[in-house]
C-alpha atoms as a PDB file:
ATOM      1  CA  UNK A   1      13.250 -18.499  13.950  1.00  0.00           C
ATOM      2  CA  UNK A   2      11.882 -21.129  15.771  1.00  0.00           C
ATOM      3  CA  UNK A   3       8.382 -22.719  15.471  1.00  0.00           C
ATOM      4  CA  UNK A   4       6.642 -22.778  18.992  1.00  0.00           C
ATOM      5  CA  UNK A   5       4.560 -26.063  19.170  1.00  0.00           C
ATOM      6  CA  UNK A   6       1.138 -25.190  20.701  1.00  0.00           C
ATOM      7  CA  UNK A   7       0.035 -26.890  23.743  1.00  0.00           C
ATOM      8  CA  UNK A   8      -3.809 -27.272  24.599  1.00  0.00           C
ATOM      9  CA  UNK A   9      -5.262 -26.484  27.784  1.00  0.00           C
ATOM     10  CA  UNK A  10      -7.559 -29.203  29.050  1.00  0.00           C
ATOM     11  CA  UNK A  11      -9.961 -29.747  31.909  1.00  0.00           C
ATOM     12  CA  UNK A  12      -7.830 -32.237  33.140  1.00  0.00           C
ATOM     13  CA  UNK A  13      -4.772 -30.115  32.983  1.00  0.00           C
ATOM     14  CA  UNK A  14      -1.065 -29.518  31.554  1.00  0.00           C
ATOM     15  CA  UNK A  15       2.061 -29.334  32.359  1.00  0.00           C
ATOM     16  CA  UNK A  16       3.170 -26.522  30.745  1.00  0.00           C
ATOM     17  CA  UNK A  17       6.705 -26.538  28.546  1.00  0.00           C
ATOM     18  CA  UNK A  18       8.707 -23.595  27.977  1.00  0.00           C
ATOM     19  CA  UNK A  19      11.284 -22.852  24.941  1.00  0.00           C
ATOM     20  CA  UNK A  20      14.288 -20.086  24.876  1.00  0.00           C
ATOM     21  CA  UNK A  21      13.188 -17.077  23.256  1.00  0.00           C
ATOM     22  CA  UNK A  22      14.839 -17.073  19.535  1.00  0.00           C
ATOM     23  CA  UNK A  23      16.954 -14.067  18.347  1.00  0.00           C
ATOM     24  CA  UNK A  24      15.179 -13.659  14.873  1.00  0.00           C
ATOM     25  CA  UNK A  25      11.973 -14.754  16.178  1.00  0.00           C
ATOM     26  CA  UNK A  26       9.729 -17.813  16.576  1.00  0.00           C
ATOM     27  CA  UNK A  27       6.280 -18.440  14.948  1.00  0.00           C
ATOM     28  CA  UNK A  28       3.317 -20.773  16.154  1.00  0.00           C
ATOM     29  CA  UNK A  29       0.148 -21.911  14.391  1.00  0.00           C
ATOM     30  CA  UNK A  30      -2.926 -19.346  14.772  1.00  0.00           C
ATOM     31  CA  UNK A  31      -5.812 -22.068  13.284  1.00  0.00           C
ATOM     32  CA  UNK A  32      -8.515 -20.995  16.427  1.00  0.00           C
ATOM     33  CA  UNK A  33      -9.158 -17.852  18.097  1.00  0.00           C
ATOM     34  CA  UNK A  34      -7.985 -19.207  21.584  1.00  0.00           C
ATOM     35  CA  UNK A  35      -4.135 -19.191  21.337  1.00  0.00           C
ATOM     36  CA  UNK A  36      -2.481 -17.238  23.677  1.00  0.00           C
ATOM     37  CA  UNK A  37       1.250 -16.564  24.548  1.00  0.00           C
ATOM     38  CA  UNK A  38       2.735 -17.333  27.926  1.00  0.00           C
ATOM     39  CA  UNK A  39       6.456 -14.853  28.222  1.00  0.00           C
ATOM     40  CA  UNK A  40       8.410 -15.179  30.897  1.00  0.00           C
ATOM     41  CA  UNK A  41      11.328 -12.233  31.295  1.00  0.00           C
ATOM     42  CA  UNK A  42      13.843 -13.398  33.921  1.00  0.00           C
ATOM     43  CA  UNK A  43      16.646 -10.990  32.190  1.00  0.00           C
ATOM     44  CA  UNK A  44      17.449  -7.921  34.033  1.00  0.00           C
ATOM     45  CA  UNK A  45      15.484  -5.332  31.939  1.00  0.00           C
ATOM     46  CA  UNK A  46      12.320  -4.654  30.335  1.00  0.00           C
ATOM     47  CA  UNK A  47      11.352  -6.265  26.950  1.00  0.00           C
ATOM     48  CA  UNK A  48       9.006  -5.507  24.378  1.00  0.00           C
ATOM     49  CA  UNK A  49       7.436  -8.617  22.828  1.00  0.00           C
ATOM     50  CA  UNK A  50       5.919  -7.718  19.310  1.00  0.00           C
ATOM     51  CA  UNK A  51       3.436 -10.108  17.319  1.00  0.00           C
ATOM     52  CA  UNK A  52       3.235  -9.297  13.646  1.00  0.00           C
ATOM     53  CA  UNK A  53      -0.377  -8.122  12.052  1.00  0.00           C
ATOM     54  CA  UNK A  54      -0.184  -8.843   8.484  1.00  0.00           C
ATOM     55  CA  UNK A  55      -3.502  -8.020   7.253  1.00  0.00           C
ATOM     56  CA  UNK A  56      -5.040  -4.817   6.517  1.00  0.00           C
ATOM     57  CA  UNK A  57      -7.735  -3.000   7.777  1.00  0.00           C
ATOM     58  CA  UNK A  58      -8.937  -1.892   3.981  1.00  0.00           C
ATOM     59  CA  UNK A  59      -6.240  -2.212   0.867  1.00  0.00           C
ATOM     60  CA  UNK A  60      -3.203  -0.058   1.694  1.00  0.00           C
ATOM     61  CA  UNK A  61      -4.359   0.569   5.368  1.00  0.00           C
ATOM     62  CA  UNK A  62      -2.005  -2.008   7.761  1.00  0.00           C
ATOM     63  CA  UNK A  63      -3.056  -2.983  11.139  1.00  0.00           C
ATOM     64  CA  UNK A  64      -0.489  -2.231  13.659  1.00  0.00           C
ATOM     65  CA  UNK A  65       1.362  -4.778  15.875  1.00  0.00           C
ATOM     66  CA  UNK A  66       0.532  -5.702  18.817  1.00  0.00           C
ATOM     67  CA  UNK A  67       3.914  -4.818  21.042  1.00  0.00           C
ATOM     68  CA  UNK A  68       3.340  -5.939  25.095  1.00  0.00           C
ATOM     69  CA  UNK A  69       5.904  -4.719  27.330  1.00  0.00           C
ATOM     70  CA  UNK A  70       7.252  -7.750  29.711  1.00  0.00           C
ATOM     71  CA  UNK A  71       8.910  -6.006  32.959  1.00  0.00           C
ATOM     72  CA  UNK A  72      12.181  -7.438  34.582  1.00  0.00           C
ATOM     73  CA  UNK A  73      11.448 -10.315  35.948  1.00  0.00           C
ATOM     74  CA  UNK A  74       7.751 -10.233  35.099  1.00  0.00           C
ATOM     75  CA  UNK A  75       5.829 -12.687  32.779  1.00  0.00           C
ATOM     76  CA  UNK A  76       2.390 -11.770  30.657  1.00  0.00           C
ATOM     77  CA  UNK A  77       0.072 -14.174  29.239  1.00  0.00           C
ATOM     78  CA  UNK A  78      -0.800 -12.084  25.538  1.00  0.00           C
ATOM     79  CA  UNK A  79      -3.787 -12.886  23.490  1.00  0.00           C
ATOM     80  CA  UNK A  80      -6.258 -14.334  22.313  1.00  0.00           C
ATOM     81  CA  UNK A  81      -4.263 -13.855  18.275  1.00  0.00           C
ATOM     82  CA  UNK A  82      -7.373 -14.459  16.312  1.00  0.00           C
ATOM     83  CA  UNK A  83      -6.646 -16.127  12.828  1.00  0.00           C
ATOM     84  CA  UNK A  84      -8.085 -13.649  10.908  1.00  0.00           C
ATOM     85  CA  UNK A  85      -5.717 -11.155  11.940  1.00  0.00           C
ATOM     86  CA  UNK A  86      -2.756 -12.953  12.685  1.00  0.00           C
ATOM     87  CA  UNK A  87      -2.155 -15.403  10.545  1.00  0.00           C
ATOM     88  CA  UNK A  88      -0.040 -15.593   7.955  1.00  0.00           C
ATOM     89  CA  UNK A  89      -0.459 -17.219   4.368  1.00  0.00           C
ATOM     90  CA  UNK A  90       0.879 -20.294   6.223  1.00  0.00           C
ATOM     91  CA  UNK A  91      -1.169 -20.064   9.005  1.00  0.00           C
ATOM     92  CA  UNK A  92       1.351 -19.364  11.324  1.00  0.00           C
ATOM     93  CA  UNK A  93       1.666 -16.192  13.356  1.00  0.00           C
ATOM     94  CA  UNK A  94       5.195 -14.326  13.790  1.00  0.00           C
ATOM     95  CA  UNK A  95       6.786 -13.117  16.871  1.00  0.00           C
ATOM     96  CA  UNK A  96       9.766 -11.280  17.861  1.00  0.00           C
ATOM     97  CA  UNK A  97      11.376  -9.737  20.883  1.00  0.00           C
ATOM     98  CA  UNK A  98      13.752  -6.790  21.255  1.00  0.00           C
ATOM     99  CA  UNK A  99      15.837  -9.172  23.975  1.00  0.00           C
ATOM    100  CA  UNK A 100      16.073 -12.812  24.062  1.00  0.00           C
ATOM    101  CA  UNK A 101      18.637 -13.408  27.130  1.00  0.00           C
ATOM    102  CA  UNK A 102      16.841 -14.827  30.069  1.00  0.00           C
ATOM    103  CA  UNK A 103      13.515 -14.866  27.986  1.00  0.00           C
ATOM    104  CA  UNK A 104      11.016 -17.919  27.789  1.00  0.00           C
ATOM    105  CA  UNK A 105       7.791 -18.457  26.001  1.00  0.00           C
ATOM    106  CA  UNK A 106       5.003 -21.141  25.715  1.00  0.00           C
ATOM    107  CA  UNK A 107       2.146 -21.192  23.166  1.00  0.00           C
ATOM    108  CA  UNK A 108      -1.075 -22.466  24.144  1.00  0.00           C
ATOM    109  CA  UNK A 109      -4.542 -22.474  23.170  1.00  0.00           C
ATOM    110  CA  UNK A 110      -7.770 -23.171  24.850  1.00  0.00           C
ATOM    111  CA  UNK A 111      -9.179 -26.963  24.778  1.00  0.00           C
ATOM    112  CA  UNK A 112     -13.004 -27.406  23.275  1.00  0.00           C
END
């Protein structure tokens, strides 16, 4: 599991960095509700890309994943993750992928 460092979008523009999808996963710091996920697929099939929801609508009630479907060479910007529901007791936000060959991702979020 890797941890995706987040890159901020400014008026003046980025140039965005990409990072190998990781087999067990990557994380990346949900602090603001403006952090997206960039996935590119360039493998040969479908993949799902899940994001992990570890708070709870009331005690005992779980909030589902969010799971995005990336076609074959496809990519889908996914969010905004809002820290409220995202986050972690670290802060950080889990993701995971059911294929990692040919797969890229980018975390960004939104400058002020």
């Amino acid at each position: 599991m890797a941890a995706l460092s987040i890159q901020t979008i400014a008026i003046t523009g980025i140039v965005p960095s990409y990072s190998a999808a990781s087999g067990g996963g990557d994380t990346f710091v949900c602090s603001t509700d403006r952090t997206y996920l960039h996935v590119k697929n360039g493998g040969g099939s479908p993949i799902t890309v899940t994001v992990v929801t570890p708070g709870e609508a009331a005690p005992g009630v779980a909030i589902a994943d969010v799971a995005v479907s990336v076609s074959n060479g496809s990519e889908k910007i996914i969010g905004p993750f809002y820290a409220a529901l995202y986050q972690d007791s670290t802060g950080t936000a889990a993701v995971t992928y059911s294929a990692v060959t040919s797969v890229t991702i980018g975390a960004f979020k939104l400058g002020q």
